[in-house]
Protein backbone atom coordinates (compact mmCIF):
# COMPACT_ATOMS: atom_id res chain seq x y z
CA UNK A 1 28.28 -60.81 -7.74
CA UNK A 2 31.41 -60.52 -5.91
CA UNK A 3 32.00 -61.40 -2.04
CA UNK A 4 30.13 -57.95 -1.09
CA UNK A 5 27.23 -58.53 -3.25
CA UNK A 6 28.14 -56.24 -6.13
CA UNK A 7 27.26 -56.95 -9.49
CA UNK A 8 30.41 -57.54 -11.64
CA UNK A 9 31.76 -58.07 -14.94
CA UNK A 10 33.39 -61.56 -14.52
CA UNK A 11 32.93 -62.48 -10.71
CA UNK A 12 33.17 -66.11 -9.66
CA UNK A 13 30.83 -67.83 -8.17
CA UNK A 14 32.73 -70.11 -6.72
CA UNK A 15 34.76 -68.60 -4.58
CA UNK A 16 31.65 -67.50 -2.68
CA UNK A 17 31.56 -71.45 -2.13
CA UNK A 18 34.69 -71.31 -1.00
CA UNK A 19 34.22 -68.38 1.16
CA UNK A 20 30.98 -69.82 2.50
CA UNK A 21 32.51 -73.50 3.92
CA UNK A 22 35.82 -71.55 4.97
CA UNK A 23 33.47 -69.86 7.19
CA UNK A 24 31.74 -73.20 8.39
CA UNK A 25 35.18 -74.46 9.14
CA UNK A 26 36.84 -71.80 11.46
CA UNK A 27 33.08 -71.66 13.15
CA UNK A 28 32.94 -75.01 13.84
CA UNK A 29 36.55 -74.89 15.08
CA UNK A 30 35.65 -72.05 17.43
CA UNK A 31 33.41 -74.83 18.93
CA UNK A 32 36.23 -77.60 18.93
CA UNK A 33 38.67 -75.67 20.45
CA UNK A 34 36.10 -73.26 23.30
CA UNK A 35 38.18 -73.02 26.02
CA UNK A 36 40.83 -75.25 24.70
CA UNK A 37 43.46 -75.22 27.74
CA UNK A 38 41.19 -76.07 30.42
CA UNK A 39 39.16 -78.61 28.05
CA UNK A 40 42.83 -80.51 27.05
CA UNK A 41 43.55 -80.55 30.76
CA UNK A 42 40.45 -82.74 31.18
CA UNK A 43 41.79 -84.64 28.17
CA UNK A 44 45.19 -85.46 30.30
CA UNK A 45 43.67 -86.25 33.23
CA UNK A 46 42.13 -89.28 31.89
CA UNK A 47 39.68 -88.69 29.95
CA UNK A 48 39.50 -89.68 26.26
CA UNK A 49 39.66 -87.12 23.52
CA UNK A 50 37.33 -88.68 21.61
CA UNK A 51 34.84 -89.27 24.12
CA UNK A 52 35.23 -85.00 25.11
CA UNK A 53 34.75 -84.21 21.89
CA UNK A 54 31.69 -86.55 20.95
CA UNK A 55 30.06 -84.93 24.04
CA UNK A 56 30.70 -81.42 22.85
CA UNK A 57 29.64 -81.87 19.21
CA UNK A 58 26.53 -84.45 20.11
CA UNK A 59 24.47 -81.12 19.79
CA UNK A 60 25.67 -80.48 16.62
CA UNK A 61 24.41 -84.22 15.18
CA UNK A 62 27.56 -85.57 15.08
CA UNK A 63 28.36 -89.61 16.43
CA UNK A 64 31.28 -90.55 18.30
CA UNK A 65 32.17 -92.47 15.22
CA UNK A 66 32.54 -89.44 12.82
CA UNK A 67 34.82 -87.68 15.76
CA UNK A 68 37.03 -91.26 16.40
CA UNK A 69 37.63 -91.18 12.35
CA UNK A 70 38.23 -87.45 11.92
CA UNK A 71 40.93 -87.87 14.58
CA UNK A 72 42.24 -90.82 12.87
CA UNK A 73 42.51 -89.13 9.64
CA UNK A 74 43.97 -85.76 10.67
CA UNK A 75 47.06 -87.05 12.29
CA UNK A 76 46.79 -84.24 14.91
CA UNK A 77 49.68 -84.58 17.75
CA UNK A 78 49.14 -86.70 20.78
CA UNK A 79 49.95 -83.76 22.90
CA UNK A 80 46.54 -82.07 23.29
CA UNK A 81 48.02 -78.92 24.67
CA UNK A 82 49.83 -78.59 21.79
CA UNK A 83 46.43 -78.65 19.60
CA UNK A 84 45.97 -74.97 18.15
CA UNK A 85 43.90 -72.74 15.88
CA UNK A 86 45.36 -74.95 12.71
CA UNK A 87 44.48 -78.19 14.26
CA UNK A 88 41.51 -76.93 15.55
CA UNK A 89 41.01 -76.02 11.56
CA UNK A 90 41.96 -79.37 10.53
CA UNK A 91 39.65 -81.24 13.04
CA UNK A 92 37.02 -78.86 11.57
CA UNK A 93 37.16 -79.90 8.16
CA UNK A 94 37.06 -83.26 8.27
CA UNK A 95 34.35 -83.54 10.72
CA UNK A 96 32.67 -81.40 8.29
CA UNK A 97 33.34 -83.42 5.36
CA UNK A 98 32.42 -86.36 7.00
CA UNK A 99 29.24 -85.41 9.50
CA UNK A 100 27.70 -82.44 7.09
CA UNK A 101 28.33 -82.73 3.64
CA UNK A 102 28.00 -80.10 1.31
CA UNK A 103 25.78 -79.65 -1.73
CA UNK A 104 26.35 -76.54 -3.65
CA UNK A 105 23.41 -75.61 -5.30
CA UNK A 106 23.61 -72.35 -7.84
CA UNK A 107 19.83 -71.09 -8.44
CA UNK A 108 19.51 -68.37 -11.69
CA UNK A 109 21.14 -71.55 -14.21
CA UNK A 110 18.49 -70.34 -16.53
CA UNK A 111 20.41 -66.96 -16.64
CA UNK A 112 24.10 -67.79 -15.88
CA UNK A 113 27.43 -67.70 -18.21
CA UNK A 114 28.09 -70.72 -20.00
CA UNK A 115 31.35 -70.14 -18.17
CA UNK A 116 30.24 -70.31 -14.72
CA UNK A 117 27.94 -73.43 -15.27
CA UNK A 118 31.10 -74.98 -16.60
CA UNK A 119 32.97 -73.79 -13.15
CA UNK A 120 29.95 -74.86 -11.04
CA UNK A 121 30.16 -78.72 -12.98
CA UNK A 122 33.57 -78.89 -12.36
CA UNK A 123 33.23 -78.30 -8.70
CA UNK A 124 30.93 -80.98 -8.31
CA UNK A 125 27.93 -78.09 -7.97
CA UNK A 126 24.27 -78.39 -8.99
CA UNK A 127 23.04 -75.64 -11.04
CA UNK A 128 19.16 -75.01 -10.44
CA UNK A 129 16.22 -72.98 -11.82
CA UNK A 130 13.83 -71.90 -8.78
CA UNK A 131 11.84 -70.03 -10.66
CA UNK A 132 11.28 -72.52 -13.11
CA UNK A 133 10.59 -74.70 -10.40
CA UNK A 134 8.05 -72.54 -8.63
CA UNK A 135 6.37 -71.45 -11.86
CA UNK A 136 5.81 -75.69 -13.20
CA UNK A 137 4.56 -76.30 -9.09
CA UNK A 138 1.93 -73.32 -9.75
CA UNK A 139 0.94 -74.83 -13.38
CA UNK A 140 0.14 -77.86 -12.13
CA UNK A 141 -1.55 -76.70 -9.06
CA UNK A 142 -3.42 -74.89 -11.59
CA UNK A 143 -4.27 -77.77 -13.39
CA UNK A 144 -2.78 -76.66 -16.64
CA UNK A 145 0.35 -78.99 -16.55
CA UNK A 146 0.96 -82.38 -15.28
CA UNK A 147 4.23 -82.47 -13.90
CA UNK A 148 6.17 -85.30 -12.38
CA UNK A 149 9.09 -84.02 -13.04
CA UNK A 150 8.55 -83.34 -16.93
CA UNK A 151 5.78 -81.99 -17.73
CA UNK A 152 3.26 -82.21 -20.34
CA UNK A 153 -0.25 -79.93 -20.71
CA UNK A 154 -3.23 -81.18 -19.11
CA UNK A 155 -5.83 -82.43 -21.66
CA UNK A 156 -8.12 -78.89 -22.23
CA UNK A 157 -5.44 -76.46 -20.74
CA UNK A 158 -6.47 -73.00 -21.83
CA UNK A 159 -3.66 -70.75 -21.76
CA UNK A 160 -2.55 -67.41 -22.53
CA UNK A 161 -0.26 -66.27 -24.41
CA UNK A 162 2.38 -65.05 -21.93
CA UNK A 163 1.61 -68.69 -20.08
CA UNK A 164 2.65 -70.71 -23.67
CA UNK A 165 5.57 -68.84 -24.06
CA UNK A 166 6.88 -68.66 -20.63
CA UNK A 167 6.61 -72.90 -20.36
CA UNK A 168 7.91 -72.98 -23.62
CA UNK A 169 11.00 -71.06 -22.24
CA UNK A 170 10.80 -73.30 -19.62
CA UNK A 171 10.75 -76.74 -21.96
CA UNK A 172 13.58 -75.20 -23.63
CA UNK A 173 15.59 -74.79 -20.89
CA UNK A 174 15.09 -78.54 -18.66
CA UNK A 175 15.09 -80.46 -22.31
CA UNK A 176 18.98 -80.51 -21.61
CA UNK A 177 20.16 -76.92 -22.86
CA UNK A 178 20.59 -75.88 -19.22
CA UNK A 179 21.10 -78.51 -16.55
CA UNK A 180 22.63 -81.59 -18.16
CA UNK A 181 18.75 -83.01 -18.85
CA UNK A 182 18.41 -82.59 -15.10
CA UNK A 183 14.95 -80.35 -15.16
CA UNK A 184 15.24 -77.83 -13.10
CA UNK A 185 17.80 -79.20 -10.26
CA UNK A 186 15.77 -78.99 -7.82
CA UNK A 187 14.93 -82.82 -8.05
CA UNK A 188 18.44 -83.69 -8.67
CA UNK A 189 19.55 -81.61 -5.23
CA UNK A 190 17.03 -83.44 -3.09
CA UNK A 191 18.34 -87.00 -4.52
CA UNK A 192 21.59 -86.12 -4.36
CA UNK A 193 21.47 -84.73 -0.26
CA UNK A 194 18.97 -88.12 0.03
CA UNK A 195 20.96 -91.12 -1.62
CA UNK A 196 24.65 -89.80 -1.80
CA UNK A 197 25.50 -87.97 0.57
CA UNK A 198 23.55 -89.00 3.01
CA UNK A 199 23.74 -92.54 1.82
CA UNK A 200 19.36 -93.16 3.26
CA UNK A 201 16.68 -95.64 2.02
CA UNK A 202 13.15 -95.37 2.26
CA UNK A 203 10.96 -97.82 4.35
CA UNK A 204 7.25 -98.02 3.80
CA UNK A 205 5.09 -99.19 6.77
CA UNK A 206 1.42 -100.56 6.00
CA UNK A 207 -1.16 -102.56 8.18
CA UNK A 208 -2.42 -104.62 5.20
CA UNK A 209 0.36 -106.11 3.47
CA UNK A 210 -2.12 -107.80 1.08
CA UNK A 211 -2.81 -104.21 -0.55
CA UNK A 212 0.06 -102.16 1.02
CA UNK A 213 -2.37 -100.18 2.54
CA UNK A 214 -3.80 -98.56 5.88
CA UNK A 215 -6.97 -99.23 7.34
CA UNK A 216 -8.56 -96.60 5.10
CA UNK A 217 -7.23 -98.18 2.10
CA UNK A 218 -4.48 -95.66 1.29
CA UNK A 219 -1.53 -97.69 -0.57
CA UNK A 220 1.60 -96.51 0.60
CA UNK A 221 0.35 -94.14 3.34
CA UNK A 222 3.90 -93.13 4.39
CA UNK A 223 7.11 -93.37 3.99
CA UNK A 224 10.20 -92.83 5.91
CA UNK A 225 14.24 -92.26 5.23
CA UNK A 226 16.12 -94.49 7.68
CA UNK A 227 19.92 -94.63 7.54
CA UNK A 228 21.32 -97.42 5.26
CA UNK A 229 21.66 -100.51 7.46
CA UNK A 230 18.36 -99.56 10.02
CA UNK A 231 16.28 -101.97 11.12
CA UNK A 232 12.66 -103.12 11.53
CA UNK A 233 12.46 -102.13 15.43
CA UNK A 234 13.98 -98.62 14.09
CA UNK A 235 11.23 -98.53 11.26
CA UNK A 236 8.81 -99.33 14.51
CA UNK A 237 10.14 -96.49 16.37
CA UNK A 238 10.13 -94.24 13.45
CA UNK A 239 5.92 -94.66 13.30
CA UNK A 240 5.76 -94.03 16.95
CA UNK A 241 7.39 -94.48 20.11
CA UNK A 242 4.55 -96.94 21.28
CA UNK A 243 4.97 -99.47 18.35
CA UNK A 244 8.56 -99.84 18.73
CA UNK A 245 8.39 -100.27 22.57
CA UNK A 246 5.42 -103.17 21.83
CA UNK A 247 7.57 -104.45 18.79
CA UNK A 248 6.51 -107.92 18.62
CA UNK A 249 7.48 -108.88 14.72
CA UNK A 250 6.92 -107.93 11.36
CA UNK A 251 6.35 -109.11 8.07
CA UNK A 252 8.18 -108.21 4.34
CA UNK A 253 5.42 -107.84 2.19
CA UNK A 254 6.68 -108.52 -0.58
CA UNK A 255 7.82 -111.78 0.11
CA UNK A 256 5.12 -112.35 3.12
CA UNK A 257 8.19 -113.45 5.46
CA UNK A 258 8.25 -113.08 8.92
CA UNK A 259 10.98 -111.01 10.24
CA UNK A 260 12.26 -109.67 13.58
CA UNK A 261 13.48 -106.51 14.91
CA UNK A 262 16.91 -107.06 13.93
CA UNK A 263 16.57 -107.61 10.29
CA UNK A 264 17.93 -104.97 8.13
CA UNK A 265 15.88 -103.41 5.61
CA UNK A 266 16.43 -102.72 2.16
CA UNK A 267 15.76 -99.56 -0.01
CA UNK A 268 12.03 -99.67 -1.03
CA UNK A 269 11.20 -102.33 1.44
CA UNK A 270 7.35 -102.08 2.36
CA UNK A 271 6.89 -103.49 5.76
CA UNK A 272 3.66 -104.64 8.44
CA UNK A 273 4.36 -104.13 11.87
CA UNK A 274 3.11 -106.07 14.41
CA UNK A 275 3.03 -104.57 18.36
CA UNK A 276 0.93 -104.95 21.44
């Protein structure tokens, strides 16, 4: 479709992408630069830019740190006054860029132009199959498929006709012809968002760390996605507010060390807290 929606011959997707984050940019700029004069007479009076800004963004999930290294990288000019709708622009952008990174994700890959997947690759974009998606979910819910994330029929499957040809469509299609041997995408979006972009780890608390288990016996009850570099008192926290403020220690279960709030955790580490 074109920007309006229209089917036609030859559109490009991605400048619907490009359309999409321009308007990101100049929105979040509209927030930057709210009452710019009055805000960069703050500024002069004392107060630091970055510190303004951090305050006005903190809403918006972004850290003091991401604002101090947008600023640095922008080279904007010292004279706040001076800052206008392209600086405001700039700013945008790279807080963008480094606060909320983008994923593009193009659903209907099972009926797109060789063309535009080629486009969409070359962007850096994910092409994915939601329906495919959806319909696998329902098979296996359905018992007829066991799927993690290929799938396979489930021993004593009766099917119809319609249902063995539409997962053999399906097979077809995730076996490599359509997403790089990436099933559907849908897998490959959430890893992507999880361990690039947003650069997490997952942290597994348990109260035996004999079994890696609750008290009901459940290995691996939970698991949480901490930022890369968080620690055990932030794992506490993460459980509940009342085990990190009773933090006393905790142990590494896999190596049955004990370790204190401050010790970083690594991706996959499976941890026992102990609090009063």
């Amino acid at each position: 479709t074109d920007l309006e929606g229209n089917h036609v011959d030859g559109a490009d997707p991605m400048r619907e992408v490009e359309f999409l984050a321009g308007e990101l940019h100049h929105w979040l700029a509209g927030i930057i630069l709210r009452n710019w004069s009055r805000s960069a007479r703050a500024v002069e009076s004392g107060r630091a830019v970055e510190d303004f800004l951090a305050e006005r963004l903190a809403g918006l999930g972004f850290s003091r740190e991401q604002v101090v290294a947008a600023l640095r990288e922008c080279d904007l000019p010292a004279n706040v006054q001076a800052w206008g709708d392209a600086e405001g622009l700039a700013l945008a952008q790279k807080m963008q860029a480094l606060g909320k990174p983008i994923i593009v994700a193009a659903n209907k890959a099972d009926v797109a132009p060789a063309e535009n997947l080629a486009a969409l690759a070359a962007a850096g974009g994910i092409p994915v199959a939601a329906d495919y998606e959806l319909a696998l979910r329902n098979a296996s819910k359905a018992g007829l498929i066991a799927y993690r994330p290929e799938f396979a029929l489930a021993d004593g499957a009766s099917l119809s006709d319609a249902q063995r040809a539409g997962l053999e469509r399906i097979a077809a299609f995730i076996s490599g012809a359509g997403v790089d041997g990436a099933g559907t995408g849908v897998q490959r979006c959430l890893e992507t968002a999880v361990l690039d972009r947003l650069d997490l780890i997952a942290a597994f608390p348990v109260e035996d760390e004999t079994h890696y288990a609750d008290s009901h016996g459940k290995v691996l009850p939970d698991g949480y996605l901490l930022p890369r570099g968080a620690t055990a008192l932030e794992l506490a926290y993460k459980v509940h507010s009342d085990i990190g403020d009773g933090f006393i220690r905790a142990i590494d279960c896999r190596t049955k060390r004990i370790i204190g709030k401050d010790h970083v955790l690594q991706d996959g580490d499976v941890v026992k807290i102990v609090a009063g």
